[in-house]
C-alpha atoms as a PDB file:
ATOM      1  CA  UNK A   1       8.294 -32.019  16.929  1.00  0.00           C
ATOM      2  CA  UNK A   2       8.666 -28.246  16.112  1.00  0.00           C
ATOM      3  CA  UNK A   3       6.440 -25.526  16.730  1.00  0.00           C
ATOM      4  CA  UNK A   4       5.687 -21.953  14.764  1.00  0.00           C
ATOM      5  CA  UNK A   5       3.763 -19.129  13.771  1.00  0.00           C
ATOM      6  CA  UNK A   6       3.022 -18.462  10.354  1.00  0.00           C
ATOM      7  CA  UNK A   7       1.727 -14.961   9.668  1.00  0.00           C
ATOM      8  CA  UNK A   8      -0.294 -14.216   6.048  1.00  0.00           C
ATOM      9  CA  UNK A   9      -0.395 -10.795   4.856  1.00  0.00           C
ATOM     10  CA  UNK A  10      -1.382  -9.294   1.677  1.00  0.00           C
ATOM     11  CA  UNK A  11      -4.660  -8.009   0.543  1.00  0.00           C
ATOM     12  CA  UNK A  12      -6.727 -11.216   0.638  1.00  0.00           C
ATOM     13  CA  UNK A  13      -4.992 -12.429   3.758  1.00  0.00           C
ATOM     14  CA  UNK A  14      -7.355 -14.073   5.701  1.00  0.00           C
ATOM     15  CA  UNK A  15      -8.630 -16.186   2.224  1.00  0.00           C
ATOM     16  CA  UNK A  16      -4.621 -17.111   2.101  1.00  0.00           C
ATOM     17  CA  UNK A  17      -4.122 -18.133   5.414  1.00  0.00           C
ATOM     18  CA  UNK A  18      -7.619 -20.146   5.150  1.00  0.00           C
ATOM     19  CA  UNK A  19      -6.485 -21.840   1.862  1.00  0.00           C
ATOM     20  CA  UNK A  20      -2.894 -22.466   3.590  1.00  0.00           C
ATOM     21  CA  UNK A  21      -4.256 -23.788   6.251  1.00  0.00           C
ATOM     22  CA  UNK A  22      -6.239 -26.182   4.631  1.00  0.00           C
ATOM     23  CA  UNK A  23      -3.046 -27.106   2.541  1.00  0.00           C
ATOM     24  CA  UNK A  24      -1.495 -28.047   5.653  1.00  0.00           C
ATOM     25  CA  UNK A  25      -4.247 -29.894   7.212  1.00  0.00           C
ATOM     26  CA  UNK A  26      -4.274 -31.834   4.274  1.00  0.00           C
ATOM     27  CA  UNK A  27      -1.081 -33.007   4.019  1.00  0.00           C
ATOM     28  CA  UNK A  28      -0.388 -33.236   8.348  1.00  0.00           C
ATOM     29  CA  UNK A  29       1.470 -36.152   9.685  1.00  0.00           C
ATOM     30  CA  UNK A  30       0.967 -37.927  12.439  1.00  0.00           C
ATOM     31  CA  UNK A  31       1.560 -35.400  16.067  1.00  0.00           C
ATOM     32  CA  UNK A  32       1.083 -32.458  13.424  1.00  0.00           C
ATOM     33  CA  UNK A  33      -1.536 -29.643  14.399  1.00  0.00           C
ATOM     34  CA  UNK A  34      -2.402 -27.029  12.326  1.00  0.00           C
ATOM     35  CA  UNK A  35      -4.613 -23.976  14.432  1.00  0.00           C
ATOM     36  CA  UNK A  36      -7.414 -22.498  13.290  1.00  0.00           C
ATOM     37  CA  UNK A  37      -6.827 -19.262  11.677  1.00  0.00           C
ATOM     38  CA  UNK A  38      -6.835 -15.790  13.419  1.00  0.00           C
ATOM     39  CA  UNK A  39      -7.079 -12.514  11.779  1.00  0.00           C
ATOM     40  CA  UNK A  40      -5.554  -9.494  13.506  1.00  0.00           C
ATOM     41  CA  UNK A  41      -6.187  -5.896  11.598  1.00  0.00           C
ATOM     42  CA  UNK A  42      -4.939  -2.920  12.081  1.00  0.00           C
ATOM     43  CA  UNK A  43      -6.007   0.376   9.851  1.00  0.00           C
ATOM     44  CA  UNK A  44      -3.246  -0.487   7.294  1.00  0.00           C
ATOM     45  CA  UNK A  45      -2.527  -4.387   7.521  1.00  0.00           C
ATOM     46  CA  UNK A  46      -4.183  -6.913   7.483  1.00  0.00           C
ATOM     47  CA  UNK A  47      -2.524 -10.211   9.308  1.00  0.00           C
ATOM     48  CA  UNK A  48      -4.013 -13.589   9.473  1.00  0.00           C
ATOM     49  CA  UNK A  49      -1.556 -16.204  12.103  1.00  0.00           C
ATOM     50  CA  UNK A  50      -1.380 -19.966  12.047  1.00  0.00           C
ATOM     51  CA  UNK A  51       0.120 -22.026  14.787  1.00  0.00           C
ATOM     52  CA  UNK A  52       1.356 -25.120  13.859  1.00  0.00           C
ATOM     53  CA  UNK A  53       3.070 -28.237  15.044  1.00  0.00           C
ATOM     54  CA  UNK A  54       4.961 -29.959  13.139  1.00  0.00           C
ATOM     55  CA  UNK A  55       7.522 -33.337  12.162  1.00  0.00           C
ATOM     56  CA  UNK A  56       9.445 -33.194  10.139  1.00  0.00           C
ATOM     57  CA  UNK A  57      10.413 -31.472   6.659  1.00  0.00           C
ATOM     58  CA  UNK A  58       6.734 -31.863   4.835  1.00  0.00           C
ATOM     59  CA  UNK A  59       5.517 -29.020   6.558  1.00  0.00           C
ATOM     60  CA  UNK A  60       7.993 -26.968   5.065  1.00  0.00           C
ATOM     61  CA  UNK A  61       7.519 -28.142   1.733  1.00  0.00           C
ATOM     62  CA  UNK A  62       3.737 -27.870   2.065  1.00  0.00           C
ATOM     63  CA  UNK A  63       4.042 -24.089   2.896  1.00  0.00           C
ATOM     64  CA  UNK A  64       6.914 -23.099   0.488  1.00  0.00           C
ATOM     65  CA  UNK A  65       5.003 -24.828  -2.409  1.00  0.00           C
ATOM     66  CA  UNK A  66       2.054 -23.109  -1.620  1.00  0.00           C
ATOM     67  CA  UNK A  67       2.975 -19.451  -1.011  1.00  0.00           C
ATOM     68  CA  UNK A  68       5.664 -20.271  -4.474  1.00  0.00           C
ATOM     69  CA  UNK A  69       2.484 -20.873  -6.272  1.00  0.00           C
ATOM     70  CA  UNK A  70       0.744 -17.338  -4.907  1.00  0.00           C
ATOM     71  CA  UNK A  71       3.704 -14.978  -4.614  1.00  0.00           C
ATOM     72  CA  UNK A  72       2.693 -12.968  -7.424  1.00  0.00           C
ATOM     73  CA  UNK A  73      -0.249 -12.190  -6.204  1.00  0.00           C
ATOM     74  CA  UNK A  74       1.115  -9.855  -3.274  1.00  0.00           C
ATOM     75  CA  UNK A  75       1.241 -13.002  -0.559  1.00  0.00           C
ATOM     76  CA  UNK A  76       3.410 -12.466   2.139  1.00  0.00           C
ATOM     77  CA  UNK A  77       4.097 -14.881   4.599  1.00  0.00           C
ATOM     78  CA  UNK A  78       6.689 -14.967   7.582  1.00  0.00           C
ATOM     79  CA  UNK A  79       7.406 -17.860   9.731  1.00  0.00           C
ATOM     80  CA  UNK A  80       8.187 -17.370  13.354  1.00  0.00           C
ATOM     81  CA  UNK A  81      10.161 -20.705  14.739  1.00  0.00           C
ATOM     82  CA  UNK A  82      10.021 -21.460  18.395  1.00  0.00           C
ATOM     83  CA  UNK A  83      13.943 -20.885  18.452  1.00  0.00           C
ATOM     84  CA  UNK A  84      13.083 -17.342  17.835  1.00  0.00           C
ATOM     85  CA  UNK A  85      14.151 -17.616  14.354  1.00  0.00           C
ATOM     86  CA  UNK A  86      12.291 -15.284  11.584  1.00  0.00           C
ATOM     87  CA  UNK A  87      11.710 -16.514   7.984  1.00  0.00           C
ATOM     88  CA  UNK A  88      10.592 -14.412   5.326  1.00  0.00           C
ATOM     89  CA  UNK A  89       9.504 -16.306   2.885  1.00  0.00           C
ATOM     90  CA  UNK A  90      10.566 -14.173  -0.030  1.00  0.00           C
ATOM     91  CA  UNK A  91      13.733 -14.043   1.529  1.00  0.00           C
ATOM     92  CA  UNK A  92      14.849 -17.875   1.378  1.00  0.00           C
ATOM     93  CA  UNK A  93      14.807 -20.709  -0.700  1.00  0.00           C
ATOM     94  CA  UNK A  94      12.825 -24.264  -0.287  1.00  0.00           C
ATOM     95  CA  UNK A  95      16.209 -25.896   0.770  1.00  0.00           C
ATOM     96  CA  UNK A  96      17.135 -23.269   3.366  1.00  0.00           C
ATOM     97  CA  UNK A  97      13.439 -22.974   4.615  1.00  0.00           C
ATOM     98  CA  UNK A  98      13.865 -26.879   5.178  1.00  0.00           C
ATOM     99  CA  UNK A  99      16.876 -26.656   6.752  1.00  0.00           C
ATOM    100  CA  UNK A 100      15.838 -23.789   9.536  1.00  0.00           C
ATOM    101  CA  UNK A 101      12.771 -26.637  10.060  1.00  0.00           C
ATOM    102  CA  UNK A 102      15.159 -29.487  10.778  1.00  0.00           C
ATOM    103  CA  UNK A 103      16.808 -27.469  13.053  1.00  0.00           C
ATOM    104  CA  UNK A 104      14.067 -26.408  15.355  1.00  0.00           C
ATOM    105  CA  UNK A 105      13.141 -29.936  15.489  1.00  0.00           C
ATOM    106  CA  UNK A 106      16.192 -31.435  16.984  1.00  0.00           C
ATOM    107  CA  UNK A 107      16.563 -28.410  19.250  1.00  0.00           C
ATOM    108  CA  UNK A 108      13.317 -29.540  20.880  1.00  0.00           C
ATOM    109  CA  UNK A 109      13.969 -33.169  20.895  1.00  0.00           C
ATOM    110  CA  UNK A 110      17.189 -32.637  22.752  1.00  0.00           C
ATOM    111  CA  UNK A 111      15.117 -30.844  24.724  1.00  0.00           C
ATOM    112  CA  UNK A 112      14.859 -27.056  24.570  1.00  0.00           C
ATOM    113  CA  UNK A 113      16.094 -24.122  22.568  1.00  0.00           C
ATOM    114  CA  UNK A 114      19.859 -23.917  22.001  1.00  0.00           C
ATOM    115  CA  UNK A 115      19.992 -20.309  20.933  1.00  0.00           C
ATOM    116  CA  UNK A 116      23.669 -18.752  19.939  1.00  0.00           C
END
């Protein structure tokens, strides 16, 4: 099992992160948990954050295929990992998003964070 934060920003962030999160809670395995959805605003951004559990590499598709499918529209999502690793979505591709996923996973089933 990994864990992370997902943060939604954009204009219509909190709608995003609702519709993402129902995206993942739709296609969760079994030990995944997908958080309810809090929005955090400031006078210029707007953030909405997702925790999440997850096994295995679904999740990542789940989450790549929606934001690829919204990117236009001014969606930005990063990914915090529980190895302290950052993804920007924009910044990646599905493959390499998958791969950072694999990798917090069998960090925490060997039992803890390996950072370099």
């Amino acid at each position: 099992m990994g864990t992370a934060v997902l943060e939604v920003s954009g204009p219509e962030a909190a709608r995003w992160a609702a519709e993402l999160r129902g995206a993942l809670a739709a296609n969760a395995g079994p030990g995944d948990e997908v958080s309810p959805v809090e929005v955090q605003r400031s006078a210029e951004l707007v953030i909405a954050v997702i925790g999440l559990v997850f096994a295995g590499v679904g999740t990542a598709k789940t989450i790549w295929d929606w934001w690829h499918s919204r990117r236009t529209d001014g969606v930005s999502v990063t990914i915090l990992l529980s190895d302290g690793t950052r993804v920007e979505l924009s910044n990646v591709s599905s493959g390499e998003l998958e791969i950072a996923f694999q990798q917090v996973e069998s960090r925490q089933a060997e039992g803890g964070d390996h950072r370099g």
